[in-house]
Protein backbone atom coordinates (compact mmCIF):
# COMPACT_ATOMS: atom_id res chain seq x y z
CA UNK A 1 0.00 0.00 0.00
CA UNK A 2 1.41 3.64 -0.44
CA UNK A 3 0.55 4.27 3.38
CA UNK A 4 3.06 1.51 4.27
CA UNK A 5 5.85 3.92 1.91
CA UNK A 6 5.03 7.59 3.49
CA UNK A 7 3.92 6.28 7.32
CA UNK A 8 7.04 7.06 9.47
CA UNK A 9 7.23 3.73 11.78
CA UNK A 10 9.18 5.55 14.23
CA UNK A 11 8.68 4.56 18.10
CA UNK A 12 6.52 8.14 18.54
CA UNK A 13 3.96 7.05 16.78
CA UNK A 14 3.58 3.28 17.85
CA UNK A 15 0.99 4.75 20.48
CA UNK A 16 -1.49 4.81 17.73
CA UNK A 17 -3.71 2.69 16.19
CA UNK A 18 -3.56 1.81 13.01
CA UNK A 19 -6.05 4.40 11.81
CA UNK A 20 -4.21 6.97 13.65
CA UNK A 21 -1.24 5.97 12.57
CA UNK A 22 -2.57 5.86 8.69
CA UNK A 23 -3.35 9.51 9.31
CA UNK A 24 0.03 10.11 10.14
CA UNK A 25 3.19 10.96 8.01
CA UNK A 26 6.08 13.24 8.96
CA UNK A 27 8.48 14.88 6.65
CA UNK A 28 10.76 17.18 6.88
CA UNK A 29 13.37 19.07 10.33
CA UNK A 30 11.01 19.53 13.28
CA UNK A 31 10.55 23.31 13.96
CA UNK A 32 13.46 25.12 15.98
CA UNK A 33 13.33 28.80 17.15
CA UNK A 34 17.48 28.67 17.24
CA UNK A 35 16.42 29.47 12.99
CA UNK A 36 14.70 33.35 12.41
CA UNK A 37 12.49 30.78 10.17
CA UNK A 38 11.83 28.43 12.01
CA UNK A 39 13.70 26.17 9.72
CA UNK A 40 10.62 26.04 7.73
CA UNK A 41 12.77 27.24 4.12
CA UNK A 42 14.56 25.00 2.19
CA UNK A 43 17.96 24.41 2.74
CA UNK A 44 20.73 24.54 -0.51
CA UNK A 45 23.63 22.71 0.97
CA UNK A 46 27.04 24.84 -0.10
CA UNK A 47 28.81 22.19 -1.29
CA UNK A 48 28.83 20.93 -5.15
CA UNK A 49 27.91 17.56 -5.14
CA UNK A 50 24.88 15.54 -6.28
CA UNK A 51 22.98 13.06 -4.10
CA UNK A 52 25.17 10.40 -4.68
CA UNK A 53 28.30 12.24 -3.69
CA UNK A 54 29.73 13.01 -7.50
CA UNK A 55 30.89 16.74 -8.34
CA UNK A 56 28.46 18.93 -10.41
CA UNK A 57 28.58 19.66 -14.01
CA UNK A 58 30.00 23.34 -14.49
CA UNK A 59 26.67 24.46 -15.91
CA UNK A 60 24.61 22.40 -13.28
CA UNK A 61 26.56 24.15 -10.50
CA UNK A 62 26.39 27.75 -12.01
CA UNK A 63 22.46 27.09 -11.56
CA UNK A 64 22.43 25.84 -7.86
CA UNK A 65 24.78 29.18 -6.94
CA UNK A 66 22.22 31.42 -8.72
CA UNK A 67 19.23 28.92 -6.84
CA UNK A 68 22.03 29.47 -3.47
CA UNK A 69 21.99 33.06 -3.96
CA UNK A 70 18.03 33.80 -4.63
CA UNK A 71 17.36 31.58 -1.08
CA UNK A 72 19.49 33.90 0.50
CA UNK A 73 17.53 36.68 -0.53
CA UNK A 74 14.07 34.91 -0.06
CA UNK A 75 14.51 33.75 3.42
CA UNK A 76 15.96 37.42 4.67
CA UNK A 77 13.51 39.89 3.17
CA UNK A 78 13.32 42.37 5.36
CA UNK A 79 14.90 44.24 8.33
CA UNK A 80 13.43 42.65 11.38
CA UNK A 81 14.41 39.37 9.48
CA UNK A 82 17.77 40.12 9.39
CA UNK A 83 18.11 41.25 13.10
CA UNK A 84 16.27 38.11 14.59
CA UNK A 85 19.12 35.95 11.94
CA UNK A 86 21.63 37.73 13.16
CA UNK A 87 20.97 37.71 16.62
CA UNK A 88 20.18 34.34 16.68
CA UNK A 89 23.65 33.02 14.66
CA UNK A 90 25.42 35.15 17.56
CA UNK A 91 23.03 32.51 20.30
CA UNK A 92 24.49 29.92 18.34
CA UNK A 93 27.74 30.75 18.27
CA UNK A 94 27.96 31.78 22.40
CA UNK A 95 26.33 28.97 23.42
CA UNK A 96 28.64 27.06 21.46
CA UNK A 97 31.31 28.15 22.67
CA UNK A 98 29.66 27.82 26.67
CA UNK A 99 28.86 24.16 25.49
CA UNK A 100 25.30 24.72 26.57
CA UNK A 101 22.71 22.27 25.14
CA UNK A 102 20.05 22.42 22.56
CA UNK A 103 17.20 23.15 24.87
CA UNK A 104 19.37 26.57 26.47
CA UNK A 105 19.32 27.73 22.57
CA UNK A 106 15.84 27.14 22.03
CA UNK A 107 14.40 29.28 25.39
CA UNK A 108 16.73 31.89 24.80
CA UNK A 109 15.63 32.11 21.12
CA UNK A 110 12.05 32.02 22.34
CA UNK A 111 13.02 35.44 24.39
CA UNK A 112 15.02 37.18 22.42
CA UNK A 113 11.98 36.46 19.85
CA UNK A 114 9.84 38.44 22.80
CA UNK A 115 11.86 40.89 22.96
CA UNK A 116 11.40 41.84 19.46
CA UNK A 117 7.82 41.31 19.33
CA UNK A 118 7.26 43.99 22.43
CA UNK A 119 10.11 46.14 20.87
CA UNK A 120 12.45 45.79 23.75
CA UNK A 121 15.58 45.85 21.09
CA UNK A 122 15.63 49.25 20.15
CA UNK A 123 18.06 51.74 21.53
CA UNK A 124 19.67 48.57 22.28
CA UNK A 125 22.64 46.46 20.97
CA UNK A 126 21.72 43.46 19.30
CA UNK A 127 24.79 41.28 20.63
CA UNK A 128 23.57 42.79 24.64
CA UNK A 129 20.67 41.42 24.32
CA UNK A 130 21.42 38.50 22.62
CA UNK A 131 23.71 37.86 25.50
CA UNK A 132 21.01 39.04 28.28
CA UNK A 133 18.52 36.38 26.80
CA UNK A 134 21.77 33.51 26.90
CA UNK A 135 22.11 34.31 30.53
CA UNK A 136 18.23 34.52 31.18
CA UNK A 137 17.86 31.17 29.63
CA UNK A 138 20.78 29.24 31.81
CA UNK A 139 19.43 30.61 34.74
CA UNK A 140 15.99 29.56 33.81
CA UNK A 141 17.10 25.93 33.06
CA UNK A 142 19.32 25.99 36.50
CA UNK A 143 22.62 25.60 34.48
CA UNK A 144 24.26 28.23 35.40
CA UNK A 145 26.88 30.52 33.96
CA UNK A 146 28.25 33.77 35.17
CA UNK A 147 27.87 37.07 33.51
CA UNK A 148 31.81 36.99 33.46
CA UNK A 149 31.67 33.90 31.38
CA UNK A 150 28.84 34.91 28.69
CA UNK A 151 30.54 38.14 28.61
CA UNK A 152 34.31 36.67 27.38
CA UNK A 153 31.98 35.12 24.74
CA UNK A 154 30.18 37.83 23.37
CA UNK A 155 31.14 40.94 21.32
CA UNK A 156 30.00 43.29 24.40
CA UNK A 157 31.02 43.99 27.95
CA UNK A 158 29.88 42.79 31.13
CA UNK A 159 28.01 45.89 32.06
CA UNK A 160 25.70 46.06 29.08
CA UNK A 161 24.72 42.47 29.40
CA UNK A 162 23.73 42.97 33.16
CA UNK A 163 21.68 46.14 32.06
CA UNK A 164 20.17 44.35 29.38
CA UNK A 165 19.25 41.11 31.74
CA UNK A 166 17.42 43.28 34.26
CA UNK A 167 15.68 45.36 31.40
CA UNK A 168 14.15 42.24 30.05
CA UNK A 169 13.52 39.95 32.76
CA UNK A 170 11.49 43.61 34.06
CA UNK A 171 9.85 43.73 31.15
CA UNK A 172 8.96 40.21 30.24
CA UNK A 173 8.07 39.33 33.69
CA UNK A 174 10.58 36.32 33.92
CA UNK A 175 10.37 33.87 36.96
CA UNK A 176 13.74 33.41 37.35
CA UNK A 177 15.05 31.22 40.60
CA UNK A 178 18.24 32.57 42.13
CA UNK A 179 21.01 30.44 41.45
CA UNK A 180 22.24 28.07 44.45
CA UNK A 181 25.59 27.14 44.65
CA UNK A 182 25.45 22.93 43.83
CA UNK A 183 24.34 24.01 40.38
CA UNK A 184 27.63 24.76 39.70
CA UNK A 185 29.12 21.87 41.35
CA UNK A 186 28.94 19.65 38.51
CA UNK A 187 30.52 21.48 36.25
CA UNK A 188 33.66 22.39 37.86
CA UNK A 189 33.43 18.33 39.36
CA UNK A 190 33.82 17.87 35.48
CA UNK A 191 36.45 20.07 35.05
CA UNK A 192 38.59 19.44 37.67
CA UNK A 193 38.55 15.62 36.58
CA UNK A 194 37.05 14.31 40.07
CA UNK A 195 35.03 11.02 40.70
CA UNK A 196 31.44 10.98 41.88
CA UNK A 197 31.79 10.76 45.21
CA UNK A 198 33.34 14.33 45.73
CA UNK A 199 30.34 15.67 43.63
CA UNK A 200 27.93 13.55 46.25
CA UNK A 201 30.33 14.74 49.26
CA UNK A 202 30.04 18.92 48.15
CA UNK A 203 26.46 18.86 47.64
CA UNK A 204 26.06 17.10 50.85
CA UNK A 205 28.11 20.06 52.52
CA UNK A 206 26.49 22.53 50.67
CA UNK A 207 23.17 21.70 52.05
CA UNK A 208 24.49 21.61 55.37
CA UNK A 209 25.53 24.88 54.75
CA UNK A 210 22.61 26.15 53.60
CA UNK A 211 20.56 24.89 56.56
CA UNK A 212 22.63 27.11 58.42
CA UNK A 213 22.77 30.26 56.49
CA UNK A 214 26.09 30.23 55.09
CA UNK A 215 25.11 30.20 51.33
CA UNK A 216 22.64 33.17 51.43
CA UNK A 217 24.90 36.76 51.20
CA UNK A 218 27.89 35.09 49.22
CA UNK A 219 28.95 34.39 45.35
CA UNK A 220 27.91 31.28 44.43
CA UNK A 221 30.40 30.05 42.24
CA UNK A 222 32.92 30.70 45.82
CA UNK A 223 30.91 28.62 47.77
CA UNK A 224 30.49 26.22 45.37
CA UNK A 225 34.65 25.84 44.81
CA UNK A 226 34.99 25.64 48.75
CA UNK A 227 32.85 22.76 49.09
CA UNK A 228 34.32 21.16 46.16
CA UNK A 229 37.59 21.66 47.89
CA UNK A 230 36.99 20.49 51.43
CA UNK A 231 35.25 17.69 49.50
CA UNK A 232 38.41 16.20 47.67
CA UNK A 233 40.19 16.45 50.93
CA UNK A 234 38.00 13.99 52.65
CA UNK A 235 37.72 11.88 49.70
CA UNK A 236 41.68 11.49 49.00
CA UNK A 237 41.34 13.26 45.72
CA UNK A 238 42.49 16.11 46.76
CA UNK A 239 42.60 19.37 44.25
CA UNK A 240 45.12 22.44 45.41
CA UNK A 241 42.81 25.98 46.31
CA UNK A 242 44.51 27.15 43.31
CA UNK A 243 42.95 24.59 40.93
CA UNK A 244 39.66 25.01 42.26
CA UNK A 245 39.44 28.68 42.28
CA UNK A 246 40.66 28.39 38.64
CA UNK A 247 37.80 26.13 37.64
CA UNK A 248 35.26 28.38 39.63
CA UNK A 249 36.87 31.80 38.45
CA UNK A 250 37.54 33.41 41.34
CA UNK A 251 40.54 34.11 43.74
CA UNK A 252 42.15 31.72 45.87
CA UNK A 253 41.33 34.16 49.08
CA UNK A 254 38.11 33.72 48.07
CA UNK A 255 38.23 29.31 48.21
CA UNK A 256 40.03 29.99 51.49
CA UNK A 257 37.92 32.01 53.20
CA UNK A 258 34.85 30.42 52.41
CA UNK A 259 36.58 26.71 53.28
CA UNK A 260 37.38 28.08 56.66
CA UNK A 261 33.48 29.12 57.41
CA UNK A 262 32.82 26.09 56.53
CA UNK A 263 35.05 23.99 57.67
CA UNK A 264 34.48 26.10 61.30
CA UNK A 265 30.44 26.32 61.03
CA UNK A 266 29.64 22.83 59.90
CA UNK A 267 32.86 21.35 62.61
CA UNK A 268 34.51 19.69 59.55
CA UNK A 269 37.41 17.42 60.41
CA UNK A 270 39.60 18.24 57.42
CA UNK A 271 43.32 16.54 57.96
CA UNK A 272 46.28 18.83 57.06
């Protein structure tokens, strides 16, 4: 039957019925807001090679540039088209570069896409609040990076993108939680090559810690590294304050002053 050639037998749809399923065919890239199209358009790919791999004739490849170039054009017609692709190639490329996952890139598409549709952009840079949504969006999805960090990734400074955060959280009412310290721990776990059970051992202090009100009032990320630290120490993998406050970009005074509050508040036996 021609149903049995065009009905995707994928695992999503085994659910069905067969009657649903007959009703049922799927073709083409599921919708992404990471695209200013939604990755609706067609896509020319830019290299000059047929389907089964062989290089084009000269005159079949001066036809697919002049087909390349005319998509161009089609799929950026107008000025808010080419601000949301631009803005959302320089998502792309941050988050990249953060190694943030695909769902990050599609909230903070979804509102930077706000932002433009209440016209929050203007009298604003493009790249600030492209970075403003990044942040937004790792804070929503509690993986956490600093302003310092989106900022060495994006083409403005720290100040604008902490300007442009507040603006638009303000203005598009965003819920966002504030960011607890063993969100961070398993990234710099990662980094600092270190087995599970430190990761297990620093969260364990770190709710300890908060139970007692030593989180609440300090950075994060400090916190974070001084658990991690004490950690290591009582689970013979131990990392130097240097390498930690590395990791956790910040200064060694702050590891050590944070591992002494906690080492002193939560009566830590930490050998020497």
């Amino acid at each position: 039957m021609l149903t049995d050639r065009i009905i995707d037998e994928g695992p999503e749809w085994r659910a069905f019925d067969q009657e649903q399923r007959e009703k049922r065919a799927r073709v083409g890239a599921p919708l992404t807001y990471t695209i200013h199209d939604k990755g609706l358009s067609t896509m020319i790919d830019w290299r000059n090679r047929d389907s089964y791999g062989k290089d084009l004739a000269p005159k079949r490849r001066a036809q697919i540039y002049r087909l390349r170039k005319w998509q161009r054009r089609i799929r950026v017609s107008d000025a808010t088209e080419r601000n949301l692709a631009y803005a959302l190639s320089e998502l792309d490329r941050m988050a990249s570069s953060l190694g943030l996952p695909r769902t990050v890139r599609e909230i903070a598409a979804m509102l930077y896409r706000r932002a433009v549709e209440q016209r929050l952009i203007r009298g604003r840079s493009i790249e600030g609040v492209a970075a403003a949504a990044l942040y937004a969006s790792c804070r929503q999805s509690r993986i956490p990076r600093t302003l310092d960090e989106v900022a060495e990734v994006s083409r403005v400074g720290k100040k604008e993108i902490g300007r442009s955060y507040r603006f638009i959280a303000r203005e598009l009412q965003l819920s966002i939680p504030p960011t607890s310290p063993i969100d961070y721990v398993p990234r710099f776990v990662s980094e600092l090559k270190l087995v599970g059970k430190v990761q297990a051992h620093a969260v364990k202090i770190l709710k300890m810690a908060a139970t007692k009100g030593l989180t609440s009032g300090r950075g994060p990320t400090g916190v974070a590294a001084a658990a991690i630290y004490v950690a290591s120490v009582l689970e013979n993998s131990r990392r130097t304050q240097r390498e930690v406050a590395a990791v956790a970009r910040v200064t060694e005074v702050t590891v050590r002053n944070r591992y002494k509050e906690l080492v002193e508040k939560l009566e830590l036996e930490v050998p020497l």
